[in-house]
Protein backbone atom coordinates (compact mmCIF):
# COMPACT_ATOMS: atom_id res chain seq x y z
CA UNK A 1 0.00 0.00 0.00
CA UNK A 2 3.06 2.56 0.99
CA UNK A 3 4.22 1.43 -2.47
CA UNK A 4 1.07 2.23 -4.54
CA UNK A 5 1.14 5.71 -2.74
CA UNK A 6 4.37 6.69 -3.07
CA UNK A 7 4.54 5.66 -6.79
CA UNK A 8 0.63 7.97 -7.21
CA UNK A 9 2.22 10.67 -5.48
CA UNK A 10 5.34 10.70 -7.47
CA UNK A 11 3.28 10.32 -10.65
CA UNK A 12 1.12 13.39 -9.41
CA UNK A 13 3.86 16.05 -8.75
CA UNK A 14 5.76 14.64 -12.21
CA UNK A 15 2.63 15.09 -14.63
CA UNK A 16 2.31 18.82 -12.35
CA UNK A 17 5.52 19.90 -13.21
CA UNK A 18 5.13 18.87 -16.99
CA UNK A 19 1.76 20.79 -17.10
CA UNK A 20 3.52 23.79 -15.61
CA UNK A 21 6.51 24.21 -18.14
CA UNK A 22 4.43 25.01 -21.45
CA UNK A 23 2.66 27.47 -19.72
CA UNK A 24 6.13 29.48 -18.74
CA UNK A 25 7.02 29.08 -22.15
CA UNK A 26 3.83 30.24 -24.58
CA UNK A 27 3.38 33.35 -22.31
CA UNK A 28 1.35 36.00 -24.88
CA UNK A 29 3.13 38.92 -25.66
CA UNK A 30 2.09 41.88 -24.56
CA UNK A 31 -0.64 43.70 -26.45
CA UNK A 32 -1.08 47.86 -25.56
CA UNK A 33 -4.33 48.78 -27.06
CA UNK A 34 -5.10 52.54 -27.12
CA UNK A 35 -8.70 53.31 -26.92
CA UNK A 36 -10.66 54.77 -29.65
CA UNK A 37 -10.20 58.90 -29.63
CA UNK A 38 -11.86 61.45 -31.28
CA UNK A 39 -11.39 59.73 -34.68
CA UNK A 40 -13.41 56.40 -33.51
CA UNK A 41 -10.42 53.86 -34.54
CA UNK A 42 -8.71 51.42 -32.64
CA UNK A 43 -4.84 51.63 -32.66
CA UNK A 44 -3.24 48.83 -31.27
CA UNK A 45 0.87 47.82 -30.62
CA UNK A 46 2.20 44.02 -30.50
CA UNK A 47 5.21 42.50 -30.42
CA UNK A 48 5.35 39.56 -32.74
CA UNK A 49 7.98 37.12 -31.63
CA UNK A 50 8.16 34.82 -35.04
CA UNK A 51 9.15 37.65 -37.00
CA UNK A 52 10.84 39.76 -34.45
CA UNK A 53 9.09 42.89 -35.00
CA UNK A 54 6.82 45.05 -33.31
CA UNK A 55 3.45 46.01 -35.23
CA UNK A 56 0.91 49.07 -34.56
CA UNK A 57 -2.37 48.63 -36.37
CA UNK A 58 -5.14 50.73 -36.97
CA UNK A 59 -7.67 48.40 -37.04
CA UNK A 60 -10.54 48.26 -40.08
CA UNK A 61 -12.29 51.35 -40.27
CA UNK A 62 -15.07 52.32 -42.47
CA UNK A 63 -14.60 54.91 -45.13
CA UNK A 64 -17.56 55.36 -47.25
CA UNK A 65 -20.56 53.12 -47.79
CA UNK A 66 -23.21 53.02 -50.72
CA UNK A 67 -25.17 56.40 -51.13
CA UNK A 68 -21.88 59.17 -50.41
CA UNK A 69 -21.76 61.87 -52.57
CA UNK A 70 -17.92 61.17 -53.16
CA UNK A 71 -18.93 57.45 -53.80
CA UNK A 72 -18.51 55.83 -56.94
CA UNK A 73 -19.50 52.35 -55.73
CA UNK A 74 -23.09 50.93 -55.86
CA UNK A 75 -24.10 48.32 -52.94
CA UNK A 76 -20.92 48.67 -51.66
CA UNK A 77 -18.92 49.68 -48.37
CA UNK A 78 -15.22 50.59 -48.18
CA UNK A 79 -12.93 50.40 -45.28
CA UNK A 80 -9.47 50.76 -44.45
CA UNK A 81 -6.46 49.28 -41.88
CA UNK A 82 -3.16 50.31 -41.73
CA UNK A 83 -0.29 48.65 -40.00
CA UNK A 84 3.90 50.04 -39.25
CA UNK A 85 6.13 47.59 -38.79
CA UNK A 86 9.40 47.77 -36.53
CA UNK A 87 12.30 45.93 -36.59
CA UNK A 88 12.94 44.39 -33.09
CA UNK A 89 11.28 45.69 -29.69
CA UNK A 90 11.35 48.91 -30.68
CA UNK A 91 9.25 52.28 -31.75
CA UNK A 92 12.25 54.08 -33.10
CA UNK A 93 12.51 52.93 -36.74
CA UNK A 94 9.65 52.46 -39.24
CA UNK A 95 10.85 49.58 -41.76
CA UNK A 96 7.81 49.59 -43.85
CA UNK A 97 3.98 49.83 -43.82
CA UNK A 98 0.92 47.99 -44.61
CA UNK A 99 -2.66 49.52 -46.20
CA UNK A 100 -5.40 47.01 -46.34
CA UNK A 101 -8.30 48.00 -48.37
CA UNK A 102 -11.57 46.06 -47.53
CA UNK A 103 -14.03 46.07 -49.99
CA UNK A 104 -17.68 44.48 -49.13
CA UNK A 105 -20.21 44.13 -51.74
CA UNK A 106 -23.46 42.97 -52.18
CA UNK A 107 -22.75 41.94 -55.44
CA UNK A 108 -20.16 38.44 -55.89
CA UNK A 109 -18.84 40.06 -59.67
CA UNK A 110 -17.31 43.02 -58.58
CA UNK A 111 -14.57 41.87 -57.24
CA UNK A 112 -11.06 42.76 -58.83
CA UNK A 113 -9.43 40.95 -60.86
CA UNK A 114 -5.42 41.18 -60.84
CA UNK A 115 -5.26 43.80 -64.05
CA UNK A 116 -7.82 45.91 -62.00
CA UNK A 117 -5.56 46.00 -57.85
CA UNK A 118 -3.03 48.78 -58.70
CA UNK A 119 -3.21 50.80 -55.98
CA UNK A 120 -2.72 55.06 -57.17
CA UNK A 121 -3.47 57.26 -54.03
CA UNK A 122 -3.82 61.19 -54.42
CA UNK A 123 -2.59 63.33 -51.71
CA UNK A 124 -3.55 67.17 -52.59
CA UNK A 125 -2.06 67.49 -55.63
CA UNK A 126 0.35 64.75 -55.77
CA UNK A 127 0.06 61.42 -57.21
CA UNK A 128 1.62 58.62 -55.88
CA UNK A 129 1.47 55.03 -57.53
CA UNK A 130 1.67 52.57 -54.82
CA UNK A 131 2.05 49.57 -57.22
CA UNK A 132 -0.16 46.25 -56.90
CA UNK A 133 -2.21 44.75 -54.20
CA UNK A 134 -2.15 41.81 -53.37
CA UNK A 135 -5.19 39.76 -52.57
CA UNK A 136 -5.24 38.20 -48.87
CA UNK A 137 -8.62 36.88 -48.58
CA UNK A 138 -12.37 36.91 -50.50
CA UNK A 139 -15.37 35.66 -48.78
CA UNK A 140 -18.38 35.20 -50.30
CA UNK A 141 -21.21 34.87 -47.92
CA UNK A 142 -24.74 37.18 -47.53
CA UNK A 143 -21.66 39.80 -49.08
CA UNK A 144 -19.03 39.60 -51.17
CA UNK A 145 -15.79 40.30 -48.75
CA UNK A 146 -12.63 40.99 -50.60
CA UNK A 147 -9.23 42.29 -48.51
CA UNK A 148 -6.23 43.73 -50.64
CA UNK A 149 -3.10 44.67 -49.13
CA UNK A 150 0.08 47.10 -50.17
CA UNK A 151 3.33 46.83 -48.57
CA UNK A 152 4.41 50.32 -48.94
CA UNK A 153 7.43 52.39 -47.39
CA UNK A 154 7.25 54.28 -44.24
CA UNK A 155 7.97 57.54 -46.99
CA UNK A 156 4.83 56.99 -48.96
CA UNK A 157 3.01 56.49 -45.57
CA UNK A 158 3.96 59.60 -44.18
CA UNK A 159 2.76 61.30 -47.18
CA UNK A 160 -0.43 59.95 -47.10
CA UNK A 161 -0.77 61.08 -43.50
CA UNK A 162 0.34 64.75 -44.72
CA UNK A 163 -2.55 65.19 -47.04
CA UNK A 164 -5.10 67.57 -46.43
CA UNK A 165 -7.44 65.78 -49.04
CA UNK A 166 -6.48 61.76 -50.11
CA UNK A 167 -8.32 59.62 -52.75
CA UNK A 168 -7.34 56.58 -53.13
CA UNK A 169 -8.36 54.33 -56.54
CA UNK A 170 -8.20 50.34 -57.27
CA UNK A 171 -9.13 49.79 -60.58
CA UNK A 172 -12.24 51.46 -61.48
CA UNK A 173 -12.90 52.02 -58.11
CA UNK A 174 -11.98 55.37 -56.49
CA UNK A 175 -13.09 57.01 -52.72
CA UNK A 176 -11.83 59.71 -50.17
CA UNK A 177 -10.51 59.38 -47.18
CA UNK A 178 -12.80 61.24 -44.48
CA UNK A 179 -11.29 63.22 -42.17
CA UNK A 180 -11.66 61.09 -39.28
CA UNK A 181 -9.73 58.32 -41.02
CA UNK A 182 -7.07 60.51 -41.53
CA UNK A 183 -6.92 61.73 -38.59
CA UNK A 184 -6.41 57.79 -37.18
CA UNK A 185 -3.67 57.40 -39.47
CA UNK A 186 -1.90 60.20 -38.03
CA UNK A 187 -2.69 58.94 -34.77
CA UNK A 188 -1.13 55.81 -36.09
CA UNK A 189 2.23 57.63 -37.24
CA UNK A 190 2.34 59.41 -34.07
CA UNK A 191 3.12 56.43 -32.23
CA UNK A 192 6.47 55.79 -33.62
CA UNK A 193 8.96 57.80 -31.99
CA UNK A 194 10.98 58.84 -34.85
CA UNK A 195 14.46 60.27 -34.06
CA UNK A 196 15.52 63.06 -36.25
């Protein structure tokens, strides 16, 4: 019987200490999320581990929907995310950014096809062409989801964030930016601590 105890209790505090290890060792990293401000987005800075770099997002925000004035879509809502990506642990030192476009539609046919995703953004009077998106996911469900994404450099970005007045066209498709989405993508730059 003293056998049969001793051998549960050693079993117990073996298969505890097991448990315990992974748990020290897949710790999340941490996650700062700054609250929505007067612009209504939802900026948010992570360290990634796998690529060693940390990432602030502006997380999706609507631009326009069916119905604006400065809309030339039909059934169909617009919004954006934006992403800066730093090398390391750091806020210093912008390596490059990343615009997502999502596009939701009611109709399944207007999606773009890979002719139609280069990406030309006007800032005032300045054009800038950002080059081809890439396509990272389409859903088709009650609507039509379809994300593209740019990889563009931290130079481009910071004009875009400049701009008084930004339009930004995929294909056929062209919007503005309202003011309170510019206004979270200065937000957004203004969270990198850029040495000069």
């Amino acid at each position: 019987m003293k056998y049969v105890a001793f051998s549960v209790s050693c079993v117990l505090a073996f298969s505890s200490q097991l448990y315990s290890v992974p748990a020290t060792i897949a710790e999340p990293s941490a996650t700062i999320v700054h609250g929505a401000s007067n612009h209504g987005g939802k900026i948010e800075s992570k360290y990634d581990g796998l690529s060693h770099e940390t990432v602030s997002t502006l997380r999706k925000m609507k631009v326009t929907c069916a119905g604006g004035r400065k809309n030339m879509f039909k059934d169909a809502c617009v919004s954006v995310s934006a992403s800066l990506h730093c090398p390391g642990i750091q806020l210093d030192y912008v390596r490059y950014a990343k615009l997502q476009l999502i596009f939701e539609n009611k109709n399944w046919h207007q999606r773009h096809a890979l002719e139609e995703r280069d990406l030309v953004v006007v800032v005032d009077a300045n054009t800038l062409r950002l080059g081809r998106m890439r396509l990272v996911s389409q859903n088709i469900d009650t609507l039509m989801t379809e994300i593209l994404e740019a990889t563009i450099s931290y130079d481009a970005f910071k004009k875009i964030v400049s701009g008084q007045v930004v339009e930004m066209a995929v294909g056929k498709n062209r919007f503005e930016l309202r003011q309170k989405n510019l206004e979270a993508l200065r937000d957004l730059n203004n969270r990198v601590k850029i040495s000069k």
